[in-house]
N, C-alpha and C. Protein backbone atom coordinates (compact mmCIF):
# COMPACT_ATOMS: atom_id res chain seq x y z
N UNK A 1 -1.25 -18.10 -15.06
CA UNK A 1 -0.79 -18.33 -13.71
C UNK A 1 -1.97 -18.38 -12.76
N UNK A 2 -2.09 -19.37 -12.32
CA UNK A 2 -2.85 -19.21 -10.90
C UNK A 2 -2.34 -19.33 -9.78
N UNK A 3 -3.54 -18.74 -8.42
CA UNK A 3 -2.89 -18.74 -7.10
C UNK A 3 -2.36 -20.14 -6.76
N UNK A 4 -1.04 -20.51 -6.80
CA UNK A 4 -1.04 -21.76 -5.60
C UNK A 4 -1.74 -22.88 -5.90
N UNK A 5 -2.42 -23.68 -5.36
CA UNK A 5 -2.80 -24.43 -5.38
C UNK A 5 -4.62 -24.49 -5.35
N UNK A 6 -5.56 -25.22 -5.96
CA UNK A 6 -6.83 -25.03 -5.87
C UNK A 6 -7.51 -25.06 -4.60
N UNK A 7 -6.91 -26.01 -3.72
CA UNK A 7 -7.70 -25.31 -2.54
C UNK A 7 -7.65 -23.97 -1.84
N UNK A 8 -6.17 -23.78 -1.69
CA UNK A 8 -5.93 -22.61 -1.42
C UNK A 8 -6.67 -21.39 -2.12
N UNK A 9 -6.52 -21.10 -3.14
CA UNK A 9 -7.45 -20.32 -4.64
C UNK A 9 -8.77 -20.06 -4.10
N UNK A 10 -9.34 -21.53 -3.64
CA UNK A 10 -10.84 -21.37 -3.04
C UNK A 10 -11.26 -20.65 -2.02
N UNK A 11 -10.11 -20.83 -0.90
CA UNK A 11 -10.28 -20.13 0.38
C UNK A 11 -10.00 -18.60 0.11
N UNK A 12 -9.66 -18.59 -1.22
CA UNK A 12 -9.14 -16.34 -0.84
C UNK A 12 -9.58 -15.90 -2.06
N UNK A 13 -10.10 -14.48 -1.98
CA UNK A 13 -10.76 -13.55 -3.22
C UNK A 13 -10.07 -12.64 -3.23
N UNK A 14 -9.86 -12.30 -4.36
CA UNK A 14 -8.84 -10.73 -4.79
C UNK A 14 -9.71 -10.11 -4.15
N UNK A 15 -8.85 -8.86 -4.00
CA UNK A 15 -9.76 -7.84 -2.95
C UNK A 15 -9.49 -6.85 -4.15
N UNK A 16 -11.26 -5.85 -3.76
CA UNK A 16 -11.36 -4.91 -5.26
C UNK A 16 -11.11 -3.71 -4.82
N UNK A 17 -11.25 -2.88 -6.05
CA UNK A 17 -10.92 -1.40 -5.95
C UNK A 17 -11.36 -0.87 -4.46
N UNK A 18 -12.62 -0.60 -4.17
CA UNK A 18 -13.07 0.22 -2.98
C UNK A 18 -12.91 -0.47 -1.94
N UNK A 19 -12.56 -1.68 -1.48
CA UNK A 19 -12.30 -1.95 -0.33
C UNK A 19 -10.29 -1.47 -0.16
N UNK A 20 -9.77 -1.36 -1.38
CA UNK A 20 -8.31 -1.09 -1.36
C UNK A 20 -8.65 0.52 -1.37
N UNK A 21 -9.45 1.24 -1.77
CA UNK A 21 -9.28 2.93 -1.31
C UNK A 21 -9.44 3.16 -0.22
N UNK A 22 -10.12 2.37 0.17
CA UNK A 22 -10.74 2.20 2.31
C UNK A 22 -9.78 2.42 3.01
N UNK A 23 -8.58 0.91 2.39
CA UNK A 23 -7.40 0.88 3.31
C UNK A 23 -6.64 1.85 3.31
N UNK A 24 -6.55 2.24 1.99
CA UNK A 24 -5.40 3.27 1.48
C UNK A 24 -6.24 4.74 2.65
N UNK A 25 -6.81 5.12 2.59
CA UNK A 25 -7.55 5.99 3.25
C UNK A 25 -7.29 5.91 4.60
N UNK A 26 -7.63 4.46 5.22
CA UNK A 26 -7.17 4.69 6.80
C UNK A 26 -5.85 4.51 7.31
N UNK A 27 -4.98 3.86 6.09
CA UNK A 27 -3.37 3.95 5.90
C UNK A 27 -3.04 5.83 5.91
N UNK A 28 -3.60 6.56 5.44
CA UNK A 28 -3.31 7.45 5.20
C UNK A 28 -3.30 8.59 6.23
N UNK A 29 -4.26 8.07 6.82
CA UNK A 29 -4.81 9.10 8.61
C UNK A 29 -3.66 8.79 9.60
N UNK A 30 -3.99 7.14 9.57
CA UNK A 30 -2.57 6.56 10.61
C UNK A 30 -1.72 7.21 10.27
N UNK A 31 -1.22 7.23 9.35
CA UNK A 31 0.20 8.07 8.33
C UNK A 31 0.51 9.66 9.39
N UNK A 32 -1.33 10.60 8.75
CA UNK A 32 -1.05 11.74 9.22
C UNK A 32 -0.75 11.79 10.70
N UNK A 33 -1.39 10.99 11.58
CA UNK A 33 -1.30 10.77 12.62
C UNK A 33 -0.14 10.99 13.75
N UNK A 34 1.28 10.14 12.98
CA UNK A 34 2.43 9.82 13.43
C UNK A 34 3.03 11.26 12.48
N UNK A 35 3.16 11.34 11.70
CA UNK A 35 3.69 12.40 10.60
C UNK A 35 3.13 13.96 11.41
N UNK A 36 2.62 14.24 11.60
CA UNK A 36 1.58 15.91 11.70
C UNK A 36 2.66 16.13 13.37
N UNK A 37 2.29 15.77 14.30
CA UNK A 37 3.22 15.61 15.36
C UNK A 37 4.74 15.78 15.06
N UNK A 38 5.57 15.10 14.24
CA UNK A 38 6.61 15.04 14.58
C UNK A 38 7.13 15.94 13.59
N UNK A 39 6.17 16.48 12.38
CA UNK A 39 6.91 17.44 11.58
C UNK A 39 6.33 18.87 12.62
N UNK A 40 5.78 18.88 13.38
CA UNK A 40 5.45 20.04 13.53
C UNK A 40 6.73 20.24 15.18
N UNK A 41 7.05 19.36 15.62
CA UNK A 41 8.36 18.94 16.77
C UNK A 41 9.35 19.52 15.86
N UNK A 42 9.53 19.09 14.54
CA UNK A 42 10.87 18.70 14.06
C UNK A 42 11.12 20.56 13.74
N UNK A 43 10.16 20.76 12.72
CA UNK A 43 10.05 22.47 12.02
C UNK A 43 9.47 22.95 13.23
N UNK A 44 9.54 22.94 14.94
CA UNK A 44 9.50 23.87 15.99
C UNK A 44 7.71 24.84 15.59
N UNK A 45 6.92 23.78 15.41
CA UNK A 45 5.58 24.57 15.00
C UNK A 45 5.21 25.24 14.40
N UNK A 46 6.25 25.64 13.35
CA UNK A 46 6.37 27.09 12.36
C UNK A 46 6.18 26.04 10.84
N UNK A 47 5.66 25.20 10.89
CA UNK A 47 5.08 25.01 9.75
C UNK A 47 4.44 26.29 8.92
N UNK A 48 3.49 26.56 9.44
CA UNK A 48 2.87 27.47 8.52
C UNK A 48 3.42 28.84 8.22
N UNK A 49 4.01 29.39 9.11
CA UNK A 49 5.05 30.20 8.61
C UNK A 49 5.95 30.58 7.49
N UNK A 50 5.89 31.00 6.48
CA UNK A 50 6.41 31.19 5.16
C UNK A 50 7.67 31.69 5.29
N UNK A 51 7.99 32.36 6.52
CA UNK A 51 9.66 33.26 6.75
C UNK A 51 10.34 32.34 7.23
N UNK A 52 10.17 31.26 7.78
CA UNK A 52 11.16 29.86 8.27
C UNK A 52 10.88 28.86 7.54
N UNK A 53 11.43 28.14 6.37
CA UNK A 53 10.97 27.39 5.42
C UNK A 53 11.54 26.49 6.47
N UNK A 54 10.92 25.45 6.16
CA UNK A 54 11.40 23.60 6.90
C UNK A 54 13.15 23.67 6.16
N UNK A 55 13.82 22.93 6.70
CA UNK A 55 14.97 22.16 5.75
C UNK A 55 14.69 21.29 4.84
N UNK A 56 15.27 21.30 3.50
CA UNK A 56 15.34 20.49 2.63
C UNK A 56 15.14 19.40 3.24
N UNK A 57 16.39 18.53 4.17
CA UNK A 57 16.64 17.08 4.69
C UNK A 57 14.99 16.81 5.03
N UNK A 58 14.79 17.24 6.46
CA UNK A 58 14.07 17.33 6.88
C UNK A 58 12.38 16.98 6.43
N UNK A 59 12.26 17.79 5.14
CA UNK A 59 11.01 17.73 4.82
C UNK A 59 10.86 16.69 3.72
N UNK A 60 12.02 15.97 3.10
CA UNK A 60 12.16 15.01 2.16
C UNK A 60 12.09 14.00 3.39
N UNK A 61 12.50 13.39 4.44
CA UNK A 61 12.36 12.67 5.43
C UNK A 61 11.03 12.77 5.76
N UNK A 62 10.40 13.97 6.04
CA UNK A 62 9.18 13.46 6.44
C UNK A 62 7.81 13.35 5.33
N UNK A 63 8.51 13.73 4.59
CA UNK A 63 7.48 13.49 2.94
C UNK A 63 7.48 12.32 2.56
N UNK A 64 8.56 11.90 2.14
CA UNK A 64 8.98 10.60 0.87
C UNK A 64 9.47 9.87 2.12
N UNK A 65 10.62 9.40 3.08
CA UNK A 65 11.55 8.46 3.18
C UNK A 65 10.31 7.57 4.31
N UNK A 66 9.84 8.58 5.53
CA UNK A 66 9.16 7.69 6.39
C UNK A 66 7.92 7.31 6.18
N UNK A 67 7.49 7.85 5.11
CA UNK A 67 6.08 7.11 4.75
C UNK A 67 6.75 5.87 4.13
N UNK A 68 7.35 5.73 3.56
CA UNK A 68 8.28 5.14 2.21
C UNK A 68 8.15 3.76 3.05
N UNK A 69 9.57 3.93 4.75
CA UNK A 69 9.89 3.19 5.13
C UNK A 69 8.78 2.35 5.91
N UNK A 70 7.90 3.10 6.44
CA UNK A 70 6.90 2.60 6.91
C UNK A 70 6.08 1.94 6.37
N UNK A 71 5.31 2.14 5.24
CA UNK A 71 4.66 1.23 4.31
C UNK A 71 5.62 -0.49 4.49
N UNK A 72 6.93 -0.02 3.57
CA UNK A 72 7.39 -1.55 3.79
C UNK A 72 7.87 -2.28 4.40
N UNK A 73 8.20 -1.57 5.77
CA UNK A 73 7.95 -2.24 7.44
C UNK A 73 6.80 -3.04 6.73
N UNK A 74 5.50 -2.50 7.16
CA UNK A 74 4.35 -3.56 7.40
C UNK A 74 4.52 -4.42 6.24
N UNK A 75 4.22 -4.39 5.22
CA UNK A 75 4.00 -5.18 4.01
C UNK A 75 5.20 -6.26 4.02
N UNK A 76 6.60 -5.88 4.50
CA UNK A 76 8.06 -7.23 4.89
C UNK A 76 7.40 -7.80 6.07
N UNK A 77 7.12 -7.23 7.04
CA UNK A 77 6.75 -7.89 8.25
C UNK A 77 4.94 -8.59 8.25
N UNK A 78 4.26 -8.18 7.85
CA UNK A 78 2.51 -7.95 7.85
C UNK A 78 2.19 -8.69 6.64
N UNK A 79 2.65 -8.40 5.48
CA UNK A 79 2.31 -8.64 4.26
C UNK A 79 0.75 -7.64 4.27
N UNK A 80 0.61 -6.42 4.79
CA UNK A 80 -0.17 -5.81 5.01
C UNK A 80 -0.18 -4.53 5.40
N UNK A 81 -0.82 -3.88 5.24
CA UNK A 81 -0.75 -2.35 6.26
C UNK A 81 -1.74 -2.44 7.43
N UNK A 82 -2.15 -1.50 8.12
CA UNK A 82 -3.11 -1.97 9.01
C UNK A 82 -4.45 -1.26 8.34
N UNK A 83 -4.53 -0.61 7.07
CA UNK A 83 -5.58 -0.64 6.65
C UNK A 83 -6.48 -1.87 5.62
N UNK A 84 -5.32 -2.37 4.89
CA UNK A 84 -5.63 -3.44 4.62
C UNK A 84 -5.89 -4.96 5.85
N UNK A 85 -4.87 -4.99 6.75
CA UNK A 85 -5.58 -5.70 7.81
C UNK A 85 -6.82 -6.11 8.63
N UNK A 86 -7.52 -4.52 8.63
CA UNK A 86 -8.34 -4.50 8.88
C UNK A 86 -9.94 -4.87 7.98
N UNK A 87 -9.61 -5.19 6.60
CA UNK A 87 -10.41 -6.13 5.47
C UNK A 87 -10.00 -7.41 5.30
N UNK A 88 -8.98 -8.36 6.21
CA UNK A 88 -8.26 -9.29 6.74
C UNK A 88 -7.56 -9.26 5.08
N UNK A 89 -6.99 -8.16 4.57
CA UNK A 89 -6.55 -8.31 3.39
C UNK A 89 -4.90 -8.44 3.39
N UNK A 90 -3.98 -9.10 2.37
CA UNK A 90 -2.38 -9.53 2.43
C UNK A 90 -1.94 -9.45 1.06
N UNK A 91 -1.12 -9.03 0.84
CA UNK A 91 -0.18 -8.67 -0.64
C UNK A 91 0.48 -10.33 -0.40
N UNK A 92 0.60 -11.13 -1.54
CA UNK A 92 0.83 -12.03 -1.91
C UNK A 92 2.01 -12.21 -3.42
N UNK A 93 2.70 -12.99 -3.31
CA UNK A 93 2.91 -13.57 -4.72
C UNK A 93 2.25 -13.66 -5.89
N UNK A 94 1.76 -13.31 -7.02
CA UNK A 94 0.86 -13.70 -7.99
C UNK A 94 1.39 -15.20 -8.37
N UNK A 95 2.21 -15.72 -8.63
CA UNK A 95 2.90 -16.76 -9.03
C UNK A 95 2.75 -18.10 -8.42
N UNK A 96 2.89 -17.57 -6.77
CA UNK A 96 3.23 -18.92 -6.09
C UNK A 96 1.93 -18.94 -4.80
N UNK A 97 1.03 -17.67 -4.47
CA UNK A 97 0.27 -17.07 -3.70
C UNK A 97 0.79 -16.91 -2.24
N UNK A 98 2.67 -17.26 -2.12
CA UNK A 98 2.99 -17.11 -1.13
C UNK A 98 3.34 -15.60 -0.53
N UNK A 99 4.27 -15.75 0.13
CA UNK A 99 4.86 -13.98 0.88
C UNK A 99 5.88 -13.85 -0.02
N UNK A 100 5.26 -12.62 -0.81
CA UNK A 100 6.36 -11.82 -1.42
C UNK A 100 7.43 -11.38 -0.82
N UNK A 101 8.94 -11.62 -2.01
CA UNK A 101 9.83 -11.01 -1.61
C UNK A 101 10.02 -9.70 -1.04
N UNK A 102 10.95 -9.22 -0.49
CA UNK A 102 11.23 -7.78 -0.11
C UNK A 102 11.75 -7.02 -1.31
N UNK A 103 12.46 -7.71 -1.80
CA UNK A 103 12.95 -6.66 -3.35
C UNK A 103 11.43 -6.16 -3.89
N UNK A 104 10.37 -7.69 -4.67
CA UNK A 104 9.14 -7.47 -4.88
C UNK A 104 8.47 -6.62 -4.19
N UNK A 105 8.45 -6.40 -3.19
CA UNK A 105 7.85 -5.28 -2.66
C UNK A 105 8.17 -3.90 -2.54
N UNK A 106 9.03 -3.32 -2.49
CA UNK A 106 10.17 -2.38 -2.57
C UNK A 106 9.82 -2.29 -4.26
N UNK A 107 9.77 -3.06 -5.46
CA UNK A 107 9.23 -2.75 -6.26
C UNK A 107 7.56 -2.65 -6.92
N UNK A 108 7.10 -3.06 -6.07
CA UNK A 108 5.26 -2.65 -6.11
C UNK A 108 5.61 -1.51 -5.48
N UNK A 109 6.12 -1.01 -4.56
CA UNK A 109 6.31 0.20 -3.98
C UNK A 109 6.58 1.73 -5.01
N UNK A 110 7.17 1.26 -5.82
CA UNK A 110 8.38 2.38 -6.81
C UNK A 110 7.01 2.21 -7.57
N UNK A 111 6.50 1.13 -8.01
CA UNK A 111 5.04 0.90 -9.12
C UNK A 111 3.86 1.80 -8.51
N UNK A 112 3.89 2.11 -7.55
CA UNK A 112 2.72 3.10 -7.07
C UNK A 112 2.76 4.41 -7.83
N UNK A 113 4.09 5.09 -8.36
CA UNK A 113 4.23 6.07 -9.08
C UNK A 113 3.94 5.70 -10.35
N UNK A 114 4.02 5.04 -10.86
CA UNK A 114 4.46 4.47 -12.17
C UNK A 114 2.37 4.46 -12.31
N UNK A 115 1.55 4.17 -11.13
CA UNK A 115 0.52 4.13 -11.14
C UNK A 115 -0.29 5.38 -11.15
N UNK A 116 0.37 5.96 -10.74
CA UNK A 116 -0.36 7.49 -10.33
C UNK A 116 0.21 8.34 -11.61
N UNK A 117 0.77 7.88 -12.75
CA UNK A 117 0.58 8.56 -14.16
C UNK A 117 -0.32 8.27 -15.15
N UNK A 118 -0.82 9.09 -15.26
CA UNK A 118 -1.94 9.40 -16.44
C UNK A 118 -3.28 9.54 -15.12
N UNK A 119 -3.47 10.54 -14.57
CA UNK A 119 -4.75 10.31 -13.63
C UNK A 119 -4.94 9.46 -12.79
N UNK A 120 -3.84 8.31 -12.32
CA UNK A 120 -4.21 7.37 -11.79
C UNK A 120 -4.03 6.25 -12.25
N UNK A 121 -4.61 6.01 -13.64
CA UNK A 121 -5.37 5.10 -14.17
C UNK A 121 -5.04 3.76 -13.90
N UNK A 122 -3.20 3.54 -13.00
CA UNK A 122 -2.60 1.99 -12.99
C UNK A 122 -3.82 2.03 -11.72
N UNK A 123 -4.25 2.87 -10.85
CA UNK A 123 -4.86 2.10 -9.64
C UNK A 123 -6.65 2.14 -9.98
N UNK A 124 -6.84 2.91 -10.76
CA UNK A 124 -8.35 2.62 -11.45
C UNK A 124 -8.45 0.84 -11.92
N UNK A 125 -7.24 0.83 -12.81
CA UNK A 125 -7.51 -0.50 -13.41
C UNK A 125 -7.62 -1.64 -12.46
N UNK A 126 -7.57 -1.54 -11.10
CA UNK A 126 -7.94 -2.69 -10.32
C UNK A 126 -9.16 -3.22 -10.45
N UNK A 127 -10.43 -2.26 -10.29
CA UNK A 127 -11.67 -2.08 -10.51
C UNK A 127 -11.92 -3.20 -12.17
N UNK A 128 -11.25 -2.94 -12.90
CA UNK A 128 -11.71 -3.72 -14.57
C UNK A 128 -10.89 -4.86 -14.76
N UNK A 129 -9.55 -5.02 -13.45
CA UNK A 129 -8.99 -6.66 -13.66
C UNK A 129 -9.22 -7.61 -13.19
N UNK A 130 -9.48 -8.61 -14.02
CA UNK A 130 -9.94 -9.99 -13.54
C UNK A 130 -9.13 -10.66 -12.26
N UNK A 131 -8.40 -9.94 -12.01
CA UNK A 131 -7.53 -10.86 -10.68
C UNK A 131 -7.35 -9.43 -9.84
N UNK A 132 -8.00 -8.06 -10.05
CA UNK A 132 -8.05 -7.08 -9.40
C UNK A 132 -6.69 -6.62 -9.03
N UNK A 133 -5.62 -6.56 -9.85
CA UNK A 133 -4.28 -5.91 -10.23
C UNK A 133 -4.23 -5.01 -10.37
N UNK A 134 -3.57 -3.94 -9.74
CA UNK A 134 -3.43 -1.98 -10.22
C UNK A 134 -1.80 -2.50 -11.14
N UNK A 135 -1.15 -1.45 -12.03
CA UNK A 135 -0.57 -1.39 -12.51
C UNK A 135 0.90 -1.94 -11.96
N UNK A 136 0.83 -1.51 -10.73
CA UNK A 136 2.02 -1.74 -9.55
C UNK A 136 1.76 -3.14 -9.11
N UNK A 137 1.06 -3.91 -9.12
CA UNK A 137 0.67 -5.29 -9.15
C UNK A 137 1.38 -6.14 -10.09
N UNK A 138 1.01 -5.53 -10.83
CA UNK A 138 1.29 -6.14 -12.79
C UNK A 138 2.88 -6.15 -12.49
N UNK A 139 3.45 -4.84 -12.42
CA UNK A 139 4.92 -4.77 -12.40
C UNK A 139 5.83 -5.11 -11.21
N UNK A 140 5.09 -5.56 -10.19
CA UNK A 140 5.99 -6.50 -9.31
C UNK A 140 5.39 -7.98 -8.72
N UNK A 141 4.42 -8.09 -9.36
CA UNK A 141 4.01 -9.63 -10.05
C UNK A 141 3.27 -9.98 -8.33
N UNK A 142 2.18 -8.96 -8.15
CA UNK A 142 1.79 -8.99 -6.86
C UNK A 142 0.14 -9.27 -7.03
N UNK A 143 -0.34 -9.72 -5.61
CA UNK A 143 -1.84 -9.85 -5.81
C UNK A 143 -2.56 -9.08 -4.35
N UNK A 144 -3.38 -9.15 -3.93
CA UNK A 144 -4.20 -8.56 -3.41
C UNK A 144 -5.11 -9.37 -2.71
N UNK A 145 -4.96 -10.16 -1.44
CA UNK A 145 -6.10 -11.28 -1.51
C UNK A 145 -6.90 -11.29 -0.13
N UNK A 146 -7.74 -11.98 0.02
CA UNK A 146 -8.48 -11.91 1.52
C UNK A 146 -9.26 -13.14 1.40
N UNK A 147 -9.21 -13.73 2.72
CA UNK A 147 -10.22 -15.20 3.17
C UNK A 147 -11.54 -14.82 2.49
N UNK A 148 -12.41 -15.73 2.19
CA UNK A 148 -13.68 -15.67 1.29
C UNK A 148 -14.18 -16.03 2.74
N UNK A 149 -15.52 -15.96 2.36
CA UNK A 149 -16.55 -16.08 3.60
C UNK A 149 -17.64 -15.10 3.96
N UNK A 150 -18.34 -15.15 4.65
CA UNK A 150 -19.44 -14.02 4.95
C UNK A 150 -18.70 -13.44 6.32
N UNK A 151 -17.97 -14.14 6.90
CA UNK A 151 -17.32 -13.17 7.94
C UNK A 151 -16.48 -12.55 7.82
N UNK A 152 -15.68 -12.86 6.55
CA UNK A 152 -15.22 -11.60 6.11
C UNK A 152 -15.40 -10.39 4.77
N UNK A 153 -16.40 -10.98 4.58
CA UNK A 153 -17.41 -9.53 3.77
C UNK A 153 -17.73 -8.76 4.48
């Protein structure tokens, strides 16, 4: 399978491991950013407090559901997060190099776990694939791409 069409192919480079830990990294601050505030509103500042545990609901909402939902906000709307944006980088089709479906994404999403067993190793393997695929790539038939150029190196 290749991207699309050859010109297209020409104009964009898989984007590799360490420029995707970058994003994931400043995806992750933004994250704490909006998250740290509103769990500490929600659990009345007593986070750290061990005699008032958070609520179940509550802390599964702000653990799993709104990171969850937020990620695939951007990636349905962006085809991006804003850490990847900021490497002018876009989750793509592997197939067609167009905008992935929302199901497809929603399943690269569920593939992030599926990646983070055995040490990691589905998101190591970006680093050793020829089209720079983590495991969650592979299993929702996704790519990773960014304009070629020196202005955007």
């Amino acid at each position: 399978m290749t991207l699309e069409t050859p010109p297209l192919a020409a104009k964009l480079s898989y984007v590799g491991f360490w420029v995707r830990v970058w994003a994931s990294l400043i995806d992750s601050v933004l994250l704490l950013i909006v998250i740290v505030p509103v769990g500490l509103y929600v659990f009345d500042t007593n986070v750290l407090d061990p005699s008032q545990p958070p609520s179940d609901a509550a802390n599964f909402l702000l653990s799993w559901v709104i990171p969850a939902l937020a990620v695939l906000v951007f990636w349905i709307q962006r085809q991006s997060t804003p850490g990847k944006l900021l490497f002018h980088a876009r989750i793509v089709d592997a197939a067609t190099g167009g905008e992935p479906r929302p199901l497809q994404l929603v399943v690269r999403y569920l593939g992030y776990y599926v990646s983070l067993l055995f040490l990691g190793l589905g998101f190591v393997w970006i680093a050793f694939d020829q089209r720079k695929q983590g495991l969650h790539d592979k299993i929702a038939n996704t790519l990773v791409v960014r304009p070629t150029g020196p202005e955007f190196d």
